[in-house]
C-alpha atoms as a PDB file:
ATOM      1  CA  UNK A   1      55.598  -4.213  44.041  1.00  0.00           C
ATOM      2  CA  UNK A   2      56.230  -1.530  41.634  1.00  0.00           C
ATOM      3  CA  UNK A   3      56.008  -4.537  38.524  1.00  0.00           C
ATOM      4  CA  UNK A   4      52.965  -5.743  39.769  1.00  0.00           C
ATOM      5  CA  UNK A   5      51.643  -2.228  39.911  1.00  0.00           C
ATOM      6  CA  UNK A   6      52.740  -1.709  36.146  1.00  0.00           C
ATOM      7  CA  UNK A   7      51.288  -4.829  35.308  1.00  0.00           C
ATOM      8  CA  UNK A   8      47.934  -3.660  36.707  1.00  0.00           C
ATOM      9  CA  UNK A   9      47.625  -0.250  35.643  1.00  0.00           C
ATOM     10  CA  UNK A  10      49.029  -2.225  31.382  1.00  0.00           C
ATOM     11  CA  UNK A  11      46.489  -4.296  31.704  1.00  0.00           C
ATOM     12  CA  UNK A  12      43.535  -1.629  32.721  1.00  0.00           C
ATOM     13  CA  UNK A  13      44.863  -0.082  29.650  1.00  0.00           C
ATOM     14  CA  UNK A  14      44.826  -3.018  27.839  1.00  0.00           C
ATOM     15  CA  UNK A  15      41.342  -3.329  28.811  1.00  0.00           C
ATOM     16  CA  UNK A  16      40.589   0.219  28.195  1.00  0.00           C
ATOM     17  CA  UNK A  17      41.594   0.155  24.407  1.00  0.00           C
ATOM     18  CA  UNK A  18      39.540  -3.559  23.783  1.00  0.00           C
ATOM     19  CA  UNK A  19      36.706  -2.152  25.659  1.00  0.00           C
ATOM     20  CA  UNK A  20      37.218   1.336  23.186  1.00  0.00           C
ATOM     21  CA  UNK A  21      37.634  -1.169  20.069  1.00  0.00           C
ATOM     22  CA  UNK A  22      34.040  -3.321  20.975  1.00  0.00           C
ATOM     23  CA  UNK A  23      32.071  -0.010  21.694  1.00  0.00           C
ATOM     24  CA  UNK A  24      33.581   1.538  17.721  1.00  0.00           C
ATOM     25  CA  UNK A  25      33.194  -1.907  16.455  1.00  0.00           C
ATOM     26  CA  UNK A  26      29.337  -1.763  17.815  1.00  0.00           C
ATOM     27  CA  UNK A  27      28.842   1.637  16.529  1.00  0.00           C
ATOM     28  CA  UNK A  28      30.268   0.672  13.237  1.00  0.00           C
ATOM     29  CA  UNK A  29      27.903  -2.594  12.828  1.00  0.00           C
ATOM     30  CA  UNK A  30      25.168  -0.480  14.088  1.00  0.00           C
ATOM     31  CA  UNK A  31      25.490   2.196  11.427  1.00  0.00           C
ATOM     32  CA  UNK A  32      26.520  -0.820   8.739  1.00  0.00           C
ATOM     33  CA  UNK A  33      22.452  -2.488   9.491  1.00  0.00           C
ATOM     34  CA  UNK A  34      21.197   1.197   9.173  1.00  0.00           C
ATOM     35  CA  UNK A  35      22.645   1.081   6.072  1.00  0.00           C
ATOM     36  CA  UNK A  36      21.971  -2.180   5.074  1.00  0.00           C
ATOM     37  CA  UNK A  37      18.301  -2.064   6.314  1.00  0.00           C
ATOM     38  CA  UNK A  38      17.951   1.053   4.244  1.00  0.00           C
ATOM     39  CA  UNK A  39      19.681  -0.357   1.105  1.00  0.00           C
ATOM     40  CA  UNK A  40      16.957  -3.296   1.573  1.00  0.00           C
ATOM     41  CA  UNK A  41      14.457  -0.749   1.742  1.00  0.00           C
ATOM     42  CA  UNK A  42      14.977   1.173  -1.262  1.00  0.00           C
ATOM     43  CA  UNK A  43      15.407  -2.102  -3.514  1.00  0.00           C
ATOM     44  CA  UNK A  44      12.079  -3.440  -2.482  1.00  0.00           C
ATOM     45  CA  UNK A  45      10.640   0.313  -3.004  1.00  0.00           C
ATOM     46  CA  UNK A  46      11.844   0.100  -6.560  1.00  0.00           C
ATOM     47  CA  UNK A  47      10.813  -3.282  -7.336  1.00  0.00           C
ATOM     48  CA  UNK A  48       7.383  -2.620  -6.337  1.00  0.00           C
ATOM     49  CA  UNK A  49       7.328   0.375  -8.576  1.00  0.00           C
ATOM     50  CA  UNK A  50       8.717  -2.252 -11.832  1.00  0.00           C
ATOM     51  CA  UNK A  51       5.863  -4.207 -10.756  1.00  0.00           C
ATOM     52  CA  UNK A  52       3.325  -1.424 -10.891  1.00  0.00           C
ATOM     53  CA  UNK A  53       4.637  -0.075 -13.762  1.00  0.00           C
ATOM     54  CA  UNK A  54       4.201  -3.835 -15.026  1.00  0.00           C
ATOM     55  CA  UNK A  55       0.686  -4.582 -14.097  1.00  0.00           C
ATOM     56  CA  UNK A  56      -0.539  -1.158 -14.963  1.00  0.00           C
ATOM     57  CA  UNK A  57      -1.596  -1.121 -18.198  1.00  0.00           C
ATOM     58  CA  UNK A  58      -3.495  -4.831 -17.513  1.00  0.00           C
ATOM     59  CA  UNK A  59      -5.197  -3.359 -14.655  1.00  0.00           C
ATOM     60  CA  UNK A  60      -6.661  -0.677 -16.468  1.00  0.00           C
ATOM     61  CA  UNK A  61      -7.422  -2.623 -19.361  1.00  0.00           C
ATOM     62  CA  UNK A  62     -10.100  -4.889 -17.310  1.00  0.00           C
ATOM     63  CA  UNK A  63     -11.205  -1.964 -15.275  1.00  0.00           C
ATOM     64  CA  UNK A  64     -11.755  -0.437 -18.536  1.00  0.00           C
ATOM     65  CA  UNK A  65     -13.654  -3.541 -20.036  1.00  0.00           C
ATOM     66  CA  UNK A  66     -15.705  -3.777 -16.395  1.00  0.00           C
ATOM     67  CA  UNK A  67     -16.682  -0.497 -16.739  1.00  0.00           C
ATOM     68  CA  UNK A  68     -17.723  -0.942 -20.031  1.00  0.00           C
ATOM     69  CA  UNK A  69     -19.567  -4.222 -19.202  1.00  0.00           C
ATOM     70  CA  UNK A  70     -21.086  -1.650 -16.176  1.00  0.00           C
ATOM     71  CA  UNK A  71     -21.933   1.275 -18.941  1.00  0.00           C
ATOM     72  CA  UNK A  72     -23.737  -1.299 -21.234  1.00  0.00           C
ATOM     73  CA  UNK A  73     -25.695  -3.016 -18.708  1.00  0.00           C
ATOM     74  CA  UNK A  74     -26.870   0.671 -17.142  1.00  0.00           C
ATOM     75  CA  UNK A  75     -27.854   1.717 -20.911  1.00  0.00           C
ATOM     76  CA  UNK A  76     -29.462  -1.684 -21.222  1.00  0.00           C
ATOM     77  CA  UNK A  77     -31.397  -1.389 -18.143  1.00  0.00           C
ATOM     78  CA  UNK A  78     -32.222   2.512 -18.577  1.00  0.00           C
ATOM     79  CA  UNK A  79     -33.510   1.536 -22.470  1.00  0.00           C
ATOM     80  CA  UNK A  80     -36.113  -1.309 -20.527  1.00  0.00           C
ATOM     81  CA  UNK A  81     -37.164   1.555 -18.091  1.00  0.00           C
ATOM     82  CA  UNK A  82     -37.964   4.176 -20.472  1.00  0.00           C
ATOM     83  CA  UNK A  83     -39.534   1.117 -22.552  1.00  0.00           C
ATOM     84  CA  UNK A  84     -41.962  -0.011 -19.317  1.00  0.00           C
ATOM     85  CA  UNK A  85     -42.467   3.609 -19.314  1.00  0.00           C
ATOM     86  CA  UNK A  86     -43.536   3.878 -22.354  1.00  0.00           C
ATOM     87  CA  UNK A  87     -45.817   1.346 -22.348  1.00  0.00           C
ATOM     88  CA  UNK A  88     -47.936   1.540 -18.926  1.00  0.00           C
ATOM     89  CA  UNK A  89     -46.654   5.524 -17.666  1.00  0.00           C
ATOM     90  CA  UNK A  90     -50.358   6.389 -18.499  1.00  0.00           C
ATOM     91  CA  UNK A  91     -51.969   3.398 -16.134  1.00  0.00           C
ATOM     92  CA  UNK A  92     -49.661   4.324 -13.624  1.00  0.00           C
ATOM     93  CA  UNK A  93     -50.512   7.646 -13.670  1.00  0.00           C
ATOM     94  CA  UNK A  94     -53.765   7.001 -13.549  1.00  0.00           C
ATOM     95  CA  UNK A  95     -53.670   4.340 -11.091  1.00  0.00           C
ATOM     96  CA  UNK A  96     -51.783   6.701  -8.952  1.00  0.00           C
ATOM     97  CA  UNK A  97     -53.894   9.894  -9.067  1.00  0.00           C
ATOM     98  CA  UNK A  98     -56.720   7.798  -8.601  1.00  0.00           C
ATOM     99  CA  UNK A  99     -55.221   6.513  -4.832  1.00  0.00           C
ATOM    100  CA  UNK A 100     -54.438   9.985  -4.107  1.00  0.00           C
ATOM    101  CA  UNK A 101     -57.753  11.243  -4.565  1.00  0.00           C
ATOM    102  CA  UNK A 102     -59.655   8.362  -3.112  1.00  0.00           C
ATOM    103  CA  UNK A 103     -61.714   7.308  -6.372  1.00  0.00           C
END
């Protein structure tokens, strides 16, 4: 009785110290995907910054030329205004002073 007794109480042990061993063994793969997921993290960070870094000076070359395209366009456009200005300001002056005071 006394072996089978012994044999019980080894073998809760037993299952004590495999049960201990899974729950470090989880806590240890837990922290290693922290880790991991982290490592992942930061190399992705960092190759996104490379690419940035990369595609900068491109980027701000076109914006540069589109807002240059913009700028010319606007002066263009300004340069026809004060033009049409030039030419008819008096008739719509007129025209408009005229509506105002009912003549």
């Amino acid at each position: 009785m006394q072996d089978l007794l012994k044999q019980i109480v080894d073998m809760d042990k037993k299952a004590r110290e495999i049960t201990n061993a899974a729950q470090i063994e989880k806590i240890n793969s837990e922290k290693e995907v922290v880790g991991k997921r982290e490592q992942i993290r930061n190399e992705y960070l960092e190759r996104a910054r490379k690419r940035i870094a990369l595609n900068e000076p491109q980027e701000r070359a076109a914006a540069e030329e589109n807002w240059e395209i913009k700028k010319k366009k606007n002066a263009e456009l300004a340069q026809k205004m004060d033009q049409l200005y030039q030419e008819k300001g008096d008739t719509w002056v007129k025209a408009i002073v005229s509506r105002v005071i009912g003549e």
